[in-house]
C-alpha atoms as a PDB file:
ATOM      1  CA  UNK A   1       6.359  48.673   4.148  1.00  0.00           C
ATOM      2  CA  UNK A   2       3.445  48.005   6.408  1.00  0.00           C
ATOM      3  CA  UNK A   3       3.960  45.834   9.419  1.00  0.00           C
ATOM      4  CA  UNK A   4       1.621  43.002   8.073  1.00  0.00           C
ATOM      5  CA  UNK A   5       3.200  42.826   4.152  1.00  0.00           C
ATOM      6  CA  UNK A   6       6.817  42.877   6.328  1.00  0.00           C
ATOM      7  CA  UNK A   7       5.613  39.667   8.106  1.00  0.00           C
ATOM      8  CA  UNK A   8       4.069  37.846   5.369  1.00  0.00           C
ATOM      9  CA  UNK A   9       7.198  39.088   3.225  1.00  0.00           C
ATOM     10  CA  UNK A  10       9.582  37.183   6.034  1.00  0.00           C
ATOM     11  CA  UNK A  11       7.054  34.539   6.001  1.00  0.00           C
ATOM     12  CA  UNK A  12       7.659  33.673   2.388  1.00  0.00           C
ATOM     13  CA  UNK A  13      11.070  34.305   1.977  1.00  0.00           C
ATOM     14  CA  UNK A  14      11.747  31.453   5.590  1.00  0.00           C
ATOM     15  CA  UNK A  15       9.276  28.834   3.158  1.00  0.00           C
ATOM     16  CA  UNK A  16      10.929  29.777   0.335  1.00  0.00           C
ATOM     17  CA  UNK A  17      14.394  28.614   1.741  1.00  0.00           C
ATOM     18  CA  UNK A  18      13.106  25.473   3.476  1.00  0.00           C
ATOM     19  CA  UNK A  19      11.605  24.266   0.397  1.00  0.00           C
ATOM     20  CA  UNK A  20      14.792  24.819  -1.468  1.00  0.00           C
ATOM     21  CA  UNK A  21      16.828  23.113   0.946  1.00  0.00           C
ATOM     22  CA  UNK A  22      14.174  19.692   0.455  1.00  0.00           C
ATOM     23  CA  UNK A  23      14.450  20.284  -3.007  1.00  0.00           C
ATOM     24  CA  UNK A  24      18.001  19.607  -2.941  1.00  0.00           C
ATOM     25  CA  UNK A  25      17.902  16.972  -0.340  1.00  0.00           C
ATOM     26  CA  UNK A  26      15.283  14.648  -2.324  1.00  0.00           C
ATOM     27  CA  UNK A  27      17.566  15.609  -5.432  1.00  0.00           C
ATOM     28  CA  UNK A  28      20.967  13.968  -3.977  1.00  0.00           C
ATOM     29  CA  UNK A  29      18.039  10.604  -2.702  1.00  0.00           C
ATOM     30  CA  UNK A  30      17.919  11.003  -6.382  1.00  0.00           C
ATOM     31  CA  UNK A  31      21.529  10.633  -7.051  1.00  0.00           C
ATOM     32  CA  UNK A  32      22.463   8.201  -4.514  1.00  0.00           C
ATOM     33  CA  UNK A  33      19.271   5.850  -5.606  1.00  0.00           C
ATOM     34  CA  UNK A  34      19.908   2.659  -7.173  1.00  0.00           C
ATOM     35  CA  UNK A  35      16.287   0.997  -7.362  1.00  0.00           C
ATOM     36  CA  UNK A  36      14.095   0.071  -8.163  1.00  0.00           C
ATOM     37  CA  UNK A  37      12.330   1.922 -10.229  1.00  0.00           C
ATOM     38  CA  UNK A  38       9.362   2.358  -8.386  1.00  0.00           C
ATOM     39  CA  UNK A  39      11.532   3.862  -5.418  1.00  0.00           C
ATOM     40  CA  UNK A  40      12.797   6.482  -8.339  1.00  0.00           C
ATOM     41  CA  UNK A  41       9.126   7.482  -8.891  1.00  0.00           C
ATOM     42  CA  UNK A  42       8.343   8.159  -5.359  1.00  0.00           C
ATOM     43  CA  UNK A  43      10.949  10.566  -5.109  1.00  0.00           C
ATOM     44  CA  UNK A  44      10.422  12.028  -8.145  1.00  0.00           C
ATOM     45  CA  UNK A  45       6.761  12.438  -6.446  1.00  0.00           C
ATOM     46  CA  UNK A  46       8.137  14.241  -3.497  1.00  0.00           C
ATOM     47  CA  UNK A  47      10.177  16.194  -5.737  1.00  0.00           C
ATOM     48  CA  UNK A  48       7.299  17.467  -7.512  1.00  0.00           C
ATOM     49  CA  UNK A  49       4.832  18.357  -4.793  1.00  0.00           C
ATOM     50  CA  UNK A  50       8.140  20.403  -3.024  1.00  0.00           C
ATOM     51  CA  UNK A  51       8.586  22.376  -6.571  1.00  0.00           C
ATOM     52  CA  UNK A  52       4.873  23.318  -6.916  1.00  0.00           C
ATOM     53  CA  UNK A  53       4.920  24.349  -2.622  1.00  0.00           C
ATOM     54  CA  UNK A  54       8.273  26.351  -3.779  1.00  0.00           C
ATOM     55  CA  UNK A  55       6.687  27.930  -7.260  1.00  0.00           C
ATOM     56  CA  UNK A  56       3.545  29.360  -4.810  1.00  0.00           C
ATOM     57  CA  UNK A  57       5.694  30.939  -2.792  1.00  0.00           C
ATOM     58  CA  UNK A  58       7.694  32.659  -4.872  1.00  0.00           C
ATOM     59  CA  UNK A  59       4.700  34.132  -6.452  1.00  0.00           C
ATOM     60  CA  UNK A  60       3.315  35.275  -3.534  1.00  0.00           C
ATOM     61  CA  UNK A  61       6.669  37.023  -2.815  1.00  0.00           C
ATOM     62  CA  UNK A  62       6.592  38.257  -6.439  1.00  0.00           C
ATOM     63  CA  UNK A  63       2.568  39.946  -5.630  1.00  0.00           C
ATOM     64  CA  UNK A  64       3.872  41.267  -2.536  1.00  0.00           C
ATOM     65  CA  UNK A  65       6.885  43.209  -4.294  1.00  0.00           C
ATOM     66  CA  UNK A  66       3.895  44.589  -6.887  1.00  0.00           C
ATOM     67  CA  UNK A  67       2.094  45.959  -3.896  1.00  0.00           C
ATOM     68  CA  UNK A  68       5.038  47.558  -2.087  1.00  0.00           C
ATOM     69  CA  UNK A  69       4.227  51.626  -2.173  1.00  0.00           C
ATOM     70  CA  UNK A  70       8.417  52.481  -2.354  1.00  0.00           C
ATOM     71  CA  UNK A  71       9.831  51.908  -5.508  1.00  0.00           C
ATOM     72  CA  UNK A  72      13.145  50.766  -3.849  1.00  0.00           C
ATOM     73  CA  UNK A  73      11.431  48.442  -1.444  1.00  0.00           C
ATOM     74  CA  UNK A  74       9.884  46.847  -4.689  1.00  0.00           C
ATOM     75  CA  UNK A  75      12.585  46.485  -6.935  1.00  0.00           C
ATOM     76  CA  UNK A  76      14.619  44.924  -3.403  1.00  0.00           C
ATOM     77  CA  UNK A  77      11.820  42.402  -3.272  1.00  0.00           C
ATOM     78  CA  UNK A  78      11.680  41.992  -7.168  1.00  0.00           C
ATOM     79  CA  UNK A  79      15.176  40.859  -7.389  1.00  0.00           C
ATOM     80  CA  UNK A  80      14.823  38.447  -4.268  1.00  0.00           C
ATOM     81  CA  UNK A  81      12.077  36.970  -6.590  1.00  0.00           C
ATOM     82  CA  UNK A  82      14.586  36.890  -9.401  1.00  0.00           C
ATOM     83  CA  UNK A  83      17.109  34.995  -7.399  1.00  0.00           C
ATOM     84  CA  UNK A  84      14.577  32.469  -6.080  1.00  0.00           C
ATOM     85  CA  UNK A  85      13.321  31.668  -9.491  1.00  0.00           C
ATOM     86  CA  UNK A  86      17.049  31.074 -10.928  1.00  0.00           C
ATOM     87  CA  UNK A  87      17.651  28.998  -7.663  1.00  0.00           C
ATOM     88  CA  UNK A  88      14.375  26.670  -8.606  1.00  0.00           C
ATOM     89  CA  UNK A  89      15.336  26.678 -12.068  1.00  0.00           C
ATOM     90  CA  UNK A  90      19.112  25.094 -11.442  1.00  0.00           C
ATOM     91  CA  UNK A  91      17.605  23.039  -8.903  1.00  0.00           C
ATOM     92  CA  UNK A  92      15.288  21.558 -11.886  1.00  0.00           C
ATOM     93  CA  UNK A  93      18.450  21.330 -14.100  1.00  0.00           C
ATOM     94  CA  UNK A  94      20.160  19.364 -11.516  1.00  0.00           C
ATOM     95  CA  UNK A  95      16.754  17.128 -10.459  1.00  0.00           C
ATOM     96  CA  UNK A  96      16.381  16.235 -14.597  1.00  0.00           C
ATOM     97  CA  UNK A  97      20.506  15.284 -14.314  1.00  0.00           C
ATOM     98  CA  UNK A  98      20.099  13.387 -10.712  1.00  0.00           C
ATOM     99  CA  UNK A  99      17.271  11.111 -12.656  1.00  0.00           C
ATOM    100  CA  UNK A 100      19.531  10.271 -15.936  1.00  0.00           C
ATOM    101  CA  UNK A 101      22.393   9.122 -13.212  1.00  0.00           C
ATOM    102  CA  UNK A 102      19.898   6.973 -11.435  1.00  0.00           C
ATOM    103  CA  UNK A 103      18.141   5.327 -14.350  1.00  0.00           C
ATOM    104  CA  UNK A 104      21.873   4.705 -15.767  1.00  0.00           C
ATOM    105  CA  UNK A 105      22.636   2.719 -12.662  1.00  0.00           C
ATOM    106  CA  UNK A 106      19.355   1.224 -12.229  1.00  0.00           C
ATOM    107  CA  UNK A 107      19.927  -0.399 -15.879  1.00  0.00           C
ATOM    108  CA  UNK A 108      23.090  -1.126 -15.329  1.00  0.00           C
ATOM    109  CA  UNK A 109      22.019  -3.184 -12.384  1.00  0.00           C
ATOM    110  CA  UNK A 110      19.357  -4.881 -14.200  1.00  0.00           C
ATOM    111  CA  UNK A 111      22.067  -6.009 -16.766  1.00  0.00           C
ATOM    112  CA  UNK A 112      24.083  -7.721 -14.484  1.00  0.00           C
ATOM    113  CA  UNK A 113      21.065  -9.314 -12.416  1.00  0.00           C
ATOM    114  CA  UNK A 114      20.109 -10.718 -15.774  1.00  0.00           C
ATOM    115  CA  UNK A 115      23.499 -12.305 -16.792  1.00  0.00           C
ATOM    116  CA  UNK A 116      23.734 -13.610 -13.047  1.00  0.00           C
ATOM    117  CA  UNK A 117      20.340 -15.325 -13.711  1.00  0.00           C
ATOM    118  CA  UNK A 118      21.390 -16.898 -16.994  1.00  0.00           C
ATOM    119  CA  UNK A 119      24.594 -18.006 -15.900  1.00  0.00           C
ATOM    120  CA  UNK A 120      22.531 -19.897 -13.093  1.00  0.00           C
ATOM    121  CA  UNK A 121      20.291 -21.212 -15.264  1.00  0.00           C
ATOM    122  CA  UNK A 122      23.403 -22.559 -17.460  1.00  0.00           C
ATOM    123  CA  UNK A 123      24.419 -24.152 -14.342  1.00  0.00           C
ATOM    124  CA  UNK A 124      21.058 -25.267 -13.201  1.00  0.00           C
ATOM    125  CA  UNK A 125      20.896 -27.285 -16.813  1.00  0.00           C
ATOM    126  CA  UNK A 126      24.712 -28.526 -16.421  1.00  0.00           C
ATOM    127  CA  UNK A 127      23.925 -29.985 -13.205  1.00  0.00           C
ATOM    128  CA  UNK A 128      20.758 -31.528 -14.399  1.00  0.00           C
ATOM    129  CA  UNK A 129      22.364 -33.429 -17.476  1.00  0.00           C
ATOM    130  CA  UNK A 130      25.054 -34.657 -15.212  1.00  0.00           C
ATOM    131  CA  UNK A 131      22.810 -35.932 -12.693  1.00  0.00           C
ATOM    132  CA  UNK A 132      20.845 -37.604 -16.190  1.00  0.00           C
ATOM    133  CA  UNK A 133      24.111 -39.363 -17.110  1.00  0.00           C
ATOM    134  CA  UNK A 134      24.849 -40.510 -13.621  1.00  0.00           C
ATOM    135  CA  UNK A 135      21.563 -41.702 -12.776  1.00  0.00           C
ATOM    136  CA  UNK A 136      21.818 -43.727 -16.345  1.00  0.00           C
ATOM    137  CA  UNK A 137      24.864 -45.258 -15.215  1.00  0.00           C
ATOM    138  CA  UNK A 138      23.344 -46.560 -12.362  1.00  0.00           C
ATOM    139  CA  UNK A 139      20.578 -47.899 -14.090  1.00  0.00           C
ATOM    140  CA  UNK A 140      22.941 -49.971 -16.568  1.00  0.00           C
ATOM    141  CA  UNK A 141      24.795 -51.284 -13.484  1.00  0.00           C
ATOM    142  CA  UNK A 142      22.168 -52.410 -11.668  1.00  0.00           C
ATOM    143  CA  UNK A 143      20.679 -54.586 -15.059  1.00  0.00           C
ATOM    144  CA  UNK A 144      24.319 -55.657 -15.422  1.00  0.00           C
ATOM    145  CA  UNK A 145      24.177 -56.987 -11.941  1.00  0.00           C
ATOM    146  CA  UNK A 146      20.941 -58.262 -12.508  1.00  0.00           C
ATOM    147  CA  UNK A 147      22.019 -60.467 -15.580  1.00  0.00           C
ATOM    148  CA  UNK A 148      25.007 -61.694 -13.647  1.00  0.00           C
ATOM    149  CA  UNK A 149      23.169 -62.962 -11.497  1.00  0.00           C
ATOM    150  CA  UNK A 150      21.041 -64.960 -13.631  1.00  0.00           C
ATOM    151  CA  UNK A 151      24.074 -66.595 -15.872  1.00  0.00           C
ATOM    152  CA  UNK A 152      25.560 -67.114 -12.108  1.00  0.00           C
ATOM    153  CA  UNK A 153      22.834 -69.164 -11.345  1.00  0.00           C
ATOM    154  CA  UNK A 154      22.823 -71.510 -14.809  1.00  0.00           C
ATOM    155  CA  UNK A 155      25.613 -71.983 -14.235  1.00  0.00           C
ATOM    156  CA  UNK A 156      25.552 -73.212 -11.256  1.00  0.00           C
ATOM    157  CA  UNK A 157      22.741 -75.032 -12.109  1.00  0.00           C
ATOM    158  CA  UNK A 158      24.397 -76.802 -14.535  1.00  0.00           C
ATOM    159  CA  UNK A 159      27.145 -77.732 -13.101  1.00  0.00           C
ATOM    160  CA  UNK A 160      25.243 -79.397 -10.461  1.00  0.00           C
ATOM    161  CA  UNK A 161      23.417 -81.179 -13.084  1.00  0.00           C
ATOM    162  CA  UNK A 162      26.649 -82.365 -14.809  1.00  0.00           C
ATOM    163  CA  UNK A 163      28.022 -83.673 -11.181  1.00  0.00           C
ATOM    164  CA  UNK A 164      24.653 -85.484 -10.722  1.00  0.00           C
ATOM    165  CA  UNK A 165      25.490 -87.325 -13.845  1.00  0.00           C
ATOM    166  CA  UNK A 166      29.040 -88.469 -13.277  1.00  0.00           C
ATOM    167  CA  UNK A 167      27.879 -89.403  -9.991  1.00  0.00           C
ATOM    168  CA  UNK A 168      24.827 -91.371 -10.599  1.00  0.00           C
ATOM    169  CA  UNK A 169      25.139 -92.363 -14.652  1.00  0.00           C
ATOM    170  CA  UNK A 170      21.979 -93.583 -16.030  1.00  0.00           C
ATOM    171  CA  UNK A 171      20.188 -93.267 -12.835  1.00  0.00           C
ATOM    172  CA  UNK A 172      17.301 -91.045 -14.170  1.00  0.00           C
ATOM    173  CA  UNK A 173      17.457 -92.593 -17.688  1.00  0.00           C
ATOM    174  CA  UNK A 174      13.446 -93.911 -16.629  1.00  0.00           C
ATOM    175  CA  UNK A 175      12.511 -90.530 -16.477  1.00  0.00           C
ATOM    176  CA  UNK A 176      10.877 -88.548 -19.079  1.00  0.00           C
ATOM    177  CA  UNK A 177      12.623 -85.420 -20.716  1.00  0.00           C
ATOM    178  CA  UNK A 178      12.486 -82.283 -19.100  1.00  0.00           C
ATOM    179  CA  UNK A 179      12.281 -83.882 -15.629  1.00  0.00           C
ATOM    180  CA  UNK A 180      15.446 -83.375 -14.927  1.00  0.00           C
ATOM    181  CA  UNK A 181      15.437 -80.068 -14.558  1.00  0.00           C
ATOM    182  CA  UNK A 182      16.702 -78.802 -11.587  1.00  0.00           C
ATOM    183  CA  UNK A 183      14.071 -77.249  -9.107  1.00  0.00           C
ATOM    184  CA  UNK A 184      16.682 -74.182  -8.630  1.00  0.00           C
ATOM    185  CA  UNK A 185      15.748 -73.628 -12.134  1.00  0.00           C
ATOM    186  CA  UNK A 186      12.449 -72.065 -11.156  1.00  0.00           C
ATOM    187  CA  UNK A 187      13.948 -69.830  -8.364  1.00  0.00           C
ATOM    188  CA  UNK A 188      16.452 -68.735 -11.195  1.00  0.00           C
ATOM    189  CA  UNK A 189      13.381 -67.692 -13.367  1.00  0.00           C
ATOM    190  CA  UNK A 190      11.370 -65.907 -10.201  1.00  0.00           C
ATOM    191  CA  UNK A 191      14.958 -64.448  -9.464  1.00  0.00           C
ATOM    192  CA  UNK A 192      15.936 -62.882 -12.419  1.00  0.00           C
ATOM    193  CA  UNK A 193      11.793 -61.731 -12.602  1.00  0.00           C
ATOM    194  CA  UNK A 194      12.119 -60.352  -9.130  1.00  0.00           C
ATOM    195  CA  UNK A 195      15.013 -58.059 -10.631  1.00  0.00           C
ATOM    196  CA  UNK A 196      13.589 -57.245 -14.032  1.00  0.00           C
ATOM    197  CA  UNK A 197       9.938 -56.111 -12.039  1.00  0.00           C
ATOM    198  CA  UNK A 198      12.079 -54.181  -9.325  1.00  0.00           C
ATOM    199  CA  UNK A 199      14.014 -52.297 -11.877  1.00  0.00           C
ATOM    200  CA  UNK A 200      10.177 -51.566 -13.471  1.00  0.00           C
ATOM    201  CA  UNK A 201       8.892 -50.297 -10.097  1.00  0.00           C
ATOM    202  CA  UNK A 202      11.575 -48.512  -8.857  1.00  0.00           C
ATOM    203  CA  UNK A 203      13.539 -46.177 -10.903  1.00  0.00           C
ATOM    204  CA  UNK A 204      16.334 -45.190  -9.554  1.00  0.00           C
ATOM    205  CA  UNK A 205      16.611 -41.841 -11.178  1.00  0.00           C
ATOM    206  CA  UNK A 206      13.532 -40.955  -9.625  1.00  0.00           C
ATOM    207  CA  UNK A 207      15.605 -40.285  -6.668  1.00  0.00           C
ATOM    208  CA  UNK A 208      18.281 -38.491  -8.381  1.00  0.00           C
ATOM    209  CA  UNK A 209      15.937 -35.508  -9.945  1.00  0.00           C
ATOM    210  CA  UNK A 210      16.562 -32.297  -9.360  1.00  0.00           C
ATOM    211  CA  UNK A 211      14.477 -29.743  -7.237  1.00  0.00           C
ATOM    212  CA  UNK A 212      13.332 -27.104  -8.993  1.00  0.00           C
END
């Protein structure tokens, strides 16, 4: 073997052996990747480009073995092609069984994101309905309060009216009907309007939503 085929012979056979040994490192990325998907595809992208740098070299070590004048140093070089090839072809096997056990655990991943995600949208919607209920309980107590008040103050208006009777009988019998009404009568009205318009302008669910 000439000095120069001997070099470029060593050359190869160094390239050929880093290349396999990237091979195989991308191929366990491959195994130990869990997503996403687009991650996957870059390696797989690595993977490729180190294959096709591995399949030139081997080739080139295969047309160096052709040109070789002694028979034995050509069938030595022939079978270190032969080995090289079977290395790149279990490395393939292994790369195609590296990318089932990824995609398996990137979908199994995906599953369980997407039943997280609906069982906080469950609870997003069991939250909101509760805070519907509450903030319609609120809403009834404060119109409770609100017509309290008003039959609070009849009645207190007519009890003062009754009292202003048995006090002073027939005193206001000159005067015509409807005058005795008592003034607090108004402020009941513009009382019990004062609650009915605040209830309108303000409601008190508003406060109660829920961010989304």
């Amino acid at each position: 073997m000439a000095a120069s085929q001997d070099v470029h012979v060593r050359i190869c056979n160094q390239e050929i052996v880093k290349f396999d040994l990237e091979v195989k490192a991308l191929i366990q990325d491959i195994r130990d990747c869990s997503g996403p998907l687009s991650a996957l595809t870059e390696l797989n992208t690595k993977v490729k480009e180190k294959f096709q740098q591995l399949r030139h070299r081997i080739q080139e070590l295969e047309q160096s073995a052709k040109e070789q004048d002694k028979e034995s140093e050509k069938q030595v070089l022939l079978q270190e092609v032969e080995n090289h090839k079977k290395q790149m072809l279990s490395n393939q096997t292994s790369w195609r069984k590296a990318n089932l056990t990824c995609k398996i655990a990137i979908d199994n991943l995906e599953k369980a994101q997407l039943l997280q995600g609906g069982d906080l949208l469950r609870q997003r919607k069991t939250t909101k309905e509760s805070l519907a209920q509450t903030s319609s309980a609120i809403t009834e107590s404060l119109m409770g309060i609100s017509r309290m008040m008003s039959q609070q103050v009849q009645q207190s208006e007519e009890a003062m009216q009754t009292l202003g009777r048995k006090a002073f009988p027939g005193a206001f019998s000159f005067l015509p009907s409807g005058a005795l009404t008592h003034p607090s009568s108004e402020k009941r009205s513009q009382t019990s309007s004062f609650w009915k318009m605040d209830l309108r302008r303000k409601d008190p669910t508003e406060s109660l939503q829920l961010a989304h």
